[in-house]
N, C-alpha and C. Protein backbone atom coordinates (compact mmCIF):
# COMPACT_ATOMS: atom_id res chain seq x y z
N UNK A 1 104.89 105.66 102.97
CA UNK A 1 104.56 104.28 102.66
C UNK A 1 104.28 104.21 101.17
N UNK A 2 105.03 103.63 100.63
CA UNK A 2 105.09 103.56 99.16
C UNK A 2 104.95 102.15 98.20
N UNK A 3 104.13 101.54 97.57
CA UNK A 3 104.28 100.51 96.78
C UNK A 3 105.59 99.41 96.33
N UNK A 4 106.32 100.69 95.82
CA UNK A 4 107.65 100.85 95.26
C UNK A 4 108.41 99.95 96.05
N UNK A 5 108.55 100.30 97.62
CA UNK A 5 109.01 99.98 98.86
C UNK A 5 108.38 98.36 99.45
N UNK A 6 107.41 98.17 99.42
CA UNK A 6 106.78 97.04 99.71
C UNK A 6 107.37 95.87 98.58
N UNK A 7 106.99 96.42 97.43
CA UNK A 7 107.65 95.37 95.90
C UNK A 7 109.14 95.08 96.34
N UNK A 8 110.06 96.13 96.72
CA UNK A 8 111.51 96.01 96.78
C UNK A 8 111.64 94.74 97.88
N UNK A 9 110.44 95.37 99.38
CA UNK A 9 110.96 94.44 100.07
C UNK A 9 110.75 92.86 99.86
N UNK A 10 109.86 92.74 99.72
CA UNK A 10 109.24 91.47 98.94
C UNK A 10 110.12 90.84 98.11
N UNK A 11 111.04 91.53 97.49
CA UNK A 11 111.62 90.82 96.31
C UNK A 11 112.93 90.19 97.18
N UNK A 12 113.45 91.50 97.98
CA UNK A 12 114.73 91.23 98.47
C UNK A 12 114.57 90.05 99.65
N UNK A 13 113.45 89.83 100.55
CA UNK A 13 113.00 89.12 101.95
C UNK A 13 112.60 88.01 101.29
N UNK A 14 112.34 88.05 100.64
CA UNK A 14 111.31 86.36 100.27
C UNK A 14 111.32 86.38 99.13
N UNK A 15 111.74 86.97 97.76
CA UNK A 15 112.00 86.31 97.00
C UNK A 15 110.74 86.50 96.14
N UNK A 16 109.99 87.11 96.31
CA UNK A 16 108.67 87.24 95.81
C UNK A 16 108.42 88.87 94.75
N UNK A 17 108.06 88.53 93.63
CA UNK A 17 107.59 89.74 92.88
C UNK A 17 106.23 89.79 92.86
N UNK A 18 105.74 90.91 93.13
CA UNK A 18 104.12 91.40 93.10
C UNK A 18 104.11 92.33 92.17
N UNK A 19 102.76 92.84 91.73
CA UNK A 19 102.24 93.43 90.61
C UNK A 19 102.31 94.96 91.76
N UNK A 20 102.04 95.94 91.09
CA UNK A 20 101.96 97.08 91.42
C UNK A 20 100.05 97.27 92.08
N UNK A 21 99.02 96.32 91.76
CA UNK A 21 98.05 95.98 92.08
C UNK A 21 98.47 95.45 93.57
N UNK A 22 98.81 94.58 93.43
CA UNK A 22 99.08 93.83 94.99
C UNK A 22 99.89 94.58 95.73
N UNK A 23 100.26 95.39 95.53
CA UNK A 23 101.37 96.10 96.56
C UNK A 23 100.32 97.15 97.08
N UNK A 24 98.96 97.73 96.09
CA UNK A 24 98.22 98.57 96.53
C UNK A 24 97.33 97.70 97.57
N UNK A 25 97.08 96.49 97.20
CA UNK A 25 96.33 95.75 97.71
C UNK A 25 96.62 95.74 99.67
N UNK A 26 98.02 95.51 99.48
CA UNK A 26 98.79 94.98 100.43
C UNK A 26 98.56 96.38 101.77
N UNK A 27 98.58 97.74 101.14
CA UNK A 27 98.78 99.19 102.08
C UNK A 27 97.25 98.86 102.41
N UNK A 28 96.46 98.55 101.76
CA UNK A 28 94.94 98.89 101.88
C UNK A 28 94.80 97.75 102.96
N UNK A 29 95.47 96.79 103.09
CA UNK A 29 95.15 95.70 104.24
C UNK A 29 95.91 95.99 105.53
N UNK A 30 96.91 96.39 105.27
CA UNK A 30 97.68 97.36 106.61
C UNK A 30 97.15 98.52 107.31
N UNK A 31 96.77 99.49 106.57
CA UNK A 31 95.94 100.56 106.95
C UNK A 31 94.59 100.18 107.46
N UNK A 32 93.89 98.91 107.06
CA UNK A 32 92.20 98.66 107.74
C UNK A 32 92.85 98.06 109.00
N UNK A 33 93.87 97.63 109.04
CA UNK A 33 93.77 96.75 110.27
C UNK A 33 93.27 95.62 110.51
N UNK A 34 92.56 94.85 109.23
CA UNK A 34 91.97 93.72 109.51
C UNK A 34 92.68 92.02 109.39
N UNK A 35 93.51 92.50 110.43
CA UNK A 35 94.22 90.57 110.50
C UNK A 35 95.84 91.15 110.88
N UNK A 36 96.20 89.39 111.52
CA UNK A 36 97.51 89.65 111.72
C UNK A 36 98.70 89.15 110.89
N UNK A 37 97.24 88.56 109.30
CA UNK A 37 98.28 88.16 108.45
C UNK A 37 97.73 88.71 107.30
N UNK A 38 98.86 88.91 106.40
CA UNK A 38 98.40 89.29 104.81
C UNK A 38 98.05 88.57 103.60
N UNK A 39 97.35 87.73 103.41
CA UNK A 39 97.20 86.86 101.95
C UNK A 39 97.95 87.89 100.90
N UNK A 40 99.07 87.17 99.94
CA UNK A 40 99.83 87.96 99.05
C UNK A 40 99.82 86.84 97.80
N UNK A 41 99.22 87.38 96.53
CA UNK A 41 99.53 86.55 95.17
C UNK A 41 100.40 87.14 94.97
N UNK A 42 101.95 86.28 94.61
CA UNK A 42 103.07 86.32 94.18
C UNK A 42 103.66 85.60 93.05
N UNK A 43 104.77 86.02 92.48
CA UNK A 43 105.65 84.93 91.60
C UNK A 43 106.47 84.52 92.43
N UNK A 44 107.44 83.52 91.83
CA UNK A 44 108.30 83.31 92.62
C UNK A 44 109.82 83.99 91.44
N UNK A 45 110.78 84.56 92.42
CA UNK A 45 111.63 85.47 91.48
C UNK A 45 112.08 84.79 90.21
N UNK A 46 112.88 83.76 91.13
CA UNK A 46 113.62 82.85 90.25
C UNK A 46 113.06 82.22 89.18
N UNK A 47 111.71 81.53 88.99
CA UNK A 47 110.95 80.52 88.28
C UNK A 47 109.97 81.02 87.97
N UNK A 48 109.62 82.12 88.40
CA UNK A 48 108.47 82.71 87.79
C UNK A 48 106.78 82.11 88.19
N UNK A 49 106.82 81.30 89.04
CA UNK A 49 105.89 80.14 89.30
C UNK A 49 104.79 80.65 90.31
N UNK A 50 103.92 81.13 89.95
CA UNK A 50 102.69 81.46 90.73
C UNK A 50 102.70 81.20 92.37
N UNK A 51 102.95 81.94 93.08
CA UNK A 51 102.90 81.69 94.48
C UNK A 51 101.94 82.35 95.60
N UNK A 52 101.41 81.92 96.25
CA UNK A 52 100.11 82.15 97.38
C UNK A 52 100.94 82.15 98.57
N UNK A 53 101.15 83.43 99.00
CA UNK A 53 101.85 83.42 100.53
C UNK A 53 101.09 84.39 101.62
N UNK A 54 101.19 83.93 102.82
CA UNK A 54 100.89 84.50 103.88
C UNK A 54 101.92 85.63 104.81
N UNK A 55 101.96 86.40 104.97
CA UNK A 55 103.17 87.00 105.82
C UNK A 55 102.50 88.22 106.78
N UNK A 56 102.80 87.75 108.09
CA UNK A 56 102.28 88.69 108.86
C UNK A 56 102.64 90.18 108.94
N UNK A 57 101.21 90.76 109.15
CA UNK A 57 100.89 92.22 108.93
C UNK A 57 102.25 93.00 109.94
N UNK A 58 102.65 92.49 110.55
CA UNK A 58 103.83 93.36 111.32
C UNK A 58 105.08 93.45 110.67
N UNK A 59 105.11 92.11 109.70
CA UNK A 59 107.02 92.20 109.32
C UNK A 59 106.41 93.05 107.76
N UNK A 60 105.59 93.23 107.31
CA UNK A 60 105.11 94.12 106.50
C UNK A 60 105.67 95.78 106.99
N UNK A 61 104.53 95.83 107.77
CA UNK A 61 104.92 97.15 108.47
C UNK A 61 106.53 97.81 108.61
N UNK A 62 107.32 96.38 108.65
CA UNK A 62 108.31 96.74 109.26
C UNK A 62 109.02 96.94 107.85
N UNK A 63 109.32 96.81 107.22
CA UNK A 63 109.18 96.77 105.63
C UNK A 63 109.20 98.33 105.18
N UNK A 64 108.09 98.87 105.75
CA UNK A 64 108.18 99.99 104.82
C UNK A 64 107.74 101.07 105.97
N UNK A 65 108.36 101.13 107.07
CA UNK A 65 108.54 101.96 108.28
C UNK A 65 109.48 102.74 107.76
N UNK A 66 109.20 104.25 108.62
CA UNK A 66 110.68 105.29 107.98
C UNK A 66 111.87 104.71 108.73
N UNK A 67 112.63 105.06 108.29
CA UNK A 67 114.33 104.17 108.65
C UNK A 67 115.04 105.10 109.45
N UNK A 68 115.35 105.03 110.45
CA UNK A 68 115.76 106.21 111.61
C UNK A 68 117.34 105.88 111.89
């Protein structure tokens, strides 16, 4: 489970760039287990425009699961 991996997916799924902060942010809220959604401060790729998104803790997971 890697940062790196979470940023990629984020960028490629929704369009969203995160800081290398928020991507740590993001493992540390997956690993407690606390909720079935993630609060994520984002840009938006294209515009660059400050974005506040929600995305549930499972399609996360699924994100940066080993690939079989």
């Amino acid at each position: 489970m890697g940062s790196d991996q979470i940023e990629k997916a984020l960028l490629d799924h929704h369009g969203l760039r995160i800081t290398p902060a928020m991507s740590e942010y993001i493992i540390a809220k997956l690993k407690s287990s606390s909720g079935a959604e993630v609060p994520i401060i984002a840009g938006d790729a294209k515009t660059g425009v400050p974005i506040r998104a929600v995305i549930p803790s499972h399609t996360l997971e699924a994100y940066i699961s080993p690939q079989s």
